[in-house]
Protein backbone atom coordinates (compact mmCIF):
# COMPACT_ATOMS: atom_id res chain seq x y z
CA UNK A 1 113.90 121.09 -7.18
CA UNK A 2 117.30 121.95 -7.39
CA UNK A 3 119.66 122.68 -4.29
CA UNK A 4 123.15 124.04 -3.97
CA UNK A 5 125.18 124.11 -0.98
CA UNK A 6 127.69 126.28 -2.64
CA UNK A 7 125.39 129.59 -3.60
CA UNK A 8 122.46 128.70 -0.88
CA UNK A 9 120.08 127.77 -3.69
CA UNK A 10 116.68 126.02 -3.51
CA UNK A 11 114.57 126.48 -6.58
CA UNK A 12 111.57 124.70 -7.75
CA UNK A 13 111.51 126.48 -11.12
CA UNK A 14 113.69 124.48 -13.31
CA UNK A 15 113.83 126.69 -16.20
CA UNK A 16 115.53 129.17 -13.98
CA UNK A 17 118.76 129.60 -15.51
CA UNK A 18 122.21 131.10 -13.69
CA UNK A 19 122.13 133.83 -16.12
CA UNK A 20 118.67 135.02 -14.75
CA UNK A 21 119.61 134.53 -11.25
CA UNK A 22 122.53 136.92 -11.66
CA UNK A 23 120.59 139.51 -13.31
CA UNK A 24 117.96 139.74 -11.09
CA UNK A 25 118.16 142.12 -8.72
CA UNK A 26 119.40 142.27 -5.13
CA UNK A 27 118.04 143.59 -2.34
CA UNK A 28 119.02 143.77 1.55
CA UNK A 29 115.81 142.08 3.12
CA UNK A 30 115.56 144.75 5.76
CA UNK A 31 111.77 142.53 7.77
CA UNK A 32 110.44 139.62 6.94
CA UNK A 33 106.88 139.66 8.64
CA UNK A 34 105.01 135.66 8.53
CA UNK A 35 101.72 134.59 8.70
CA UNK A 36 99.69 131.66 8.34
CA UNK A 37 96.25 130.18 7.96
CA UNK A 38 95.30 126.58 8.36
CA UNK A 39 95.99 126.12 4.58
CA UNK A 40 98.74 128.52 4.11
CA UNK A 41 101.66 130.65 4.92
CA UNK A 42 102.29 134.51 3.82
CA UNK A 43 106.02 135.66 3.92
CA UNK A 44 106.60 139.28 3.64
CA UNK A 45 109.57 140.56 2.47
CA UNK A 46 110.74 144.26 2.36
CA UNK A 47 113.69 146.61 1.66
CA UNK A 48 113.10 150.03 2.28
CA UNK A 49 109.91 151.05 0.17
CA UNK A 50 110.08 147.52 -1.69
CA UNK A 51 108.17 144.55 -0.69
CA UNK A 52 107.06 140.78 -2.03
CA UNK A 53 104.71 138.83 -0.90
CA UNK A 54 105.10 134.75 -1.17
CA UNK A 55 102.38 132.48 -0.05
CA UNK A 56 103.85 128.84 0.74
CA UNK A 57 101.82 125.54 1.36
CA UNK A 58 102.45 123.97 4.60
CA UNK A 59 104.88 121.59 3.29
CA UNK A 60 107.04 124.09 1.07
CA UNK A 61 107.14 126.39 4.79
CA UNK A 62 108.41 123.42 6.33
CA UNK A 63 110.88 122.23 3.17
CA UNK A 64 112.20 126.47 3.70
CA UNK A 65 112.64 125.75 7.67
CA UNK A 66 114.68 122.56 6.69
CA UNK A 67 116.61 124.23 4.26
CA UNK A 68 117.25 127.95 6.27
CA UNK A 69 118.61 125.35 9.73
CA UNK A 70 120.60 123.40 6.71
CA UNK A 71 122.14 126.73 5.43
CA UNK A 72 123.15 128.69 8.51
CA UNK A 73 124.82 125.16 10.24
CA UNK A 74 127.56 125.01 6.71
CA UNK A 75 127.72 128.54 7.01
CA UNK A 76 128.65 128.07 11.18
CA UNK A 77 131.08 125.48 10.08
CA UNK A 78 132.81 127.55 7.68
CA UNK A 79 133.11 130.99 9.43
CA UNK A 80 131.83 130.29 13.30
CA UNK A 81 128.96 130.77 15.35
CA UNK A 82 126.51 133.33 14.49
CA UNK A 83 125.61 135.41 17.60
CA UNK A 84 121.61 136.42 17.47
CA UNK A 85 118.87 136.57 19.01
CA UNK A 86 114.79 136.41 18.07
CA UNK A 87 112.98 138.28 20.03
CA UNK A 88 109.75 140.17 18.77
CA UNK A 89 109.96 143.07 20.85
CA UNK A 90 113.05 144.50 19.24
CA UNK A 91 111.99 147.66 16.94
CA UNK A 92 113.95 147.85 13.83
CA UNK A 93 114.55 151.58 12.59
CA UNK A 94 112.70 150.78 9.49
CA UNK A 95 109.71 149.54 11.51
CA UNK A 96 106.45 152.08 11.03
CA UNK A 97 104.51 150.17 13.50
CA UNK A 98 104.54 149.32 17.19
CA UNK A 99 105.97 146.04 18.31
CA UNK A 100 104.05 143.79 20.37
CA UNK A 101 103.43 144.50 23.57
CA UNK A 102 102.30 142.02 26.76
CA UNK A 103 98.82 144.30 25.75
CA UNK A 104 98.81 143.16 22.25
């Protein structure tokens, strides 16, 4: 595994070099949509028409929470507070389906 505070890395695939990482390309995650099984997690990932699919194990979701709180506290103490809020009832303009509902 290889982290780095510097570029937000975490990486399990050593052979990944910095070449490949700057060629791939990039893409403003626009949802990320999560769901889980006893024996796994699905992450969904989109940008407009675009969309991956990961599946984690338990233990890598939990590594990624560690690592996400990790991330966004050095980025707090290097340009402030981020102001947000979660809430699953907000409808992104991208969204094709309706958000929950206290009927859902």
């Amino acid at each position: 595994m290889r982290i780095s505070s510097k570029y937000g890395i975490l990486s399990y695939n050593t052979d990944m070099k910095k070449e490949d990482l700057k060629n791939a390309p990039k893409l403003f995650c626009e949802s990320i949509n999560i769901a889980f099984t006893p024996e796994y997690f699905v992450i969904g990932l989109t940008s407009g028409n675009q969309g991956s699919i990961y599946t984690l194990t338990p233990q890598h979701a939990k590594r990624l929470e560690q690592y996400l709180i990790h991330q966004v506290k050095e980025f707090e103490s290097n340009h402030g507070t981020i102001d947000a809020k979660w809430d699953p009832n907000i409808v992104s303009p991208v969204q094709r389906a309706n958000p929950p509902s206290d009927l859902s």
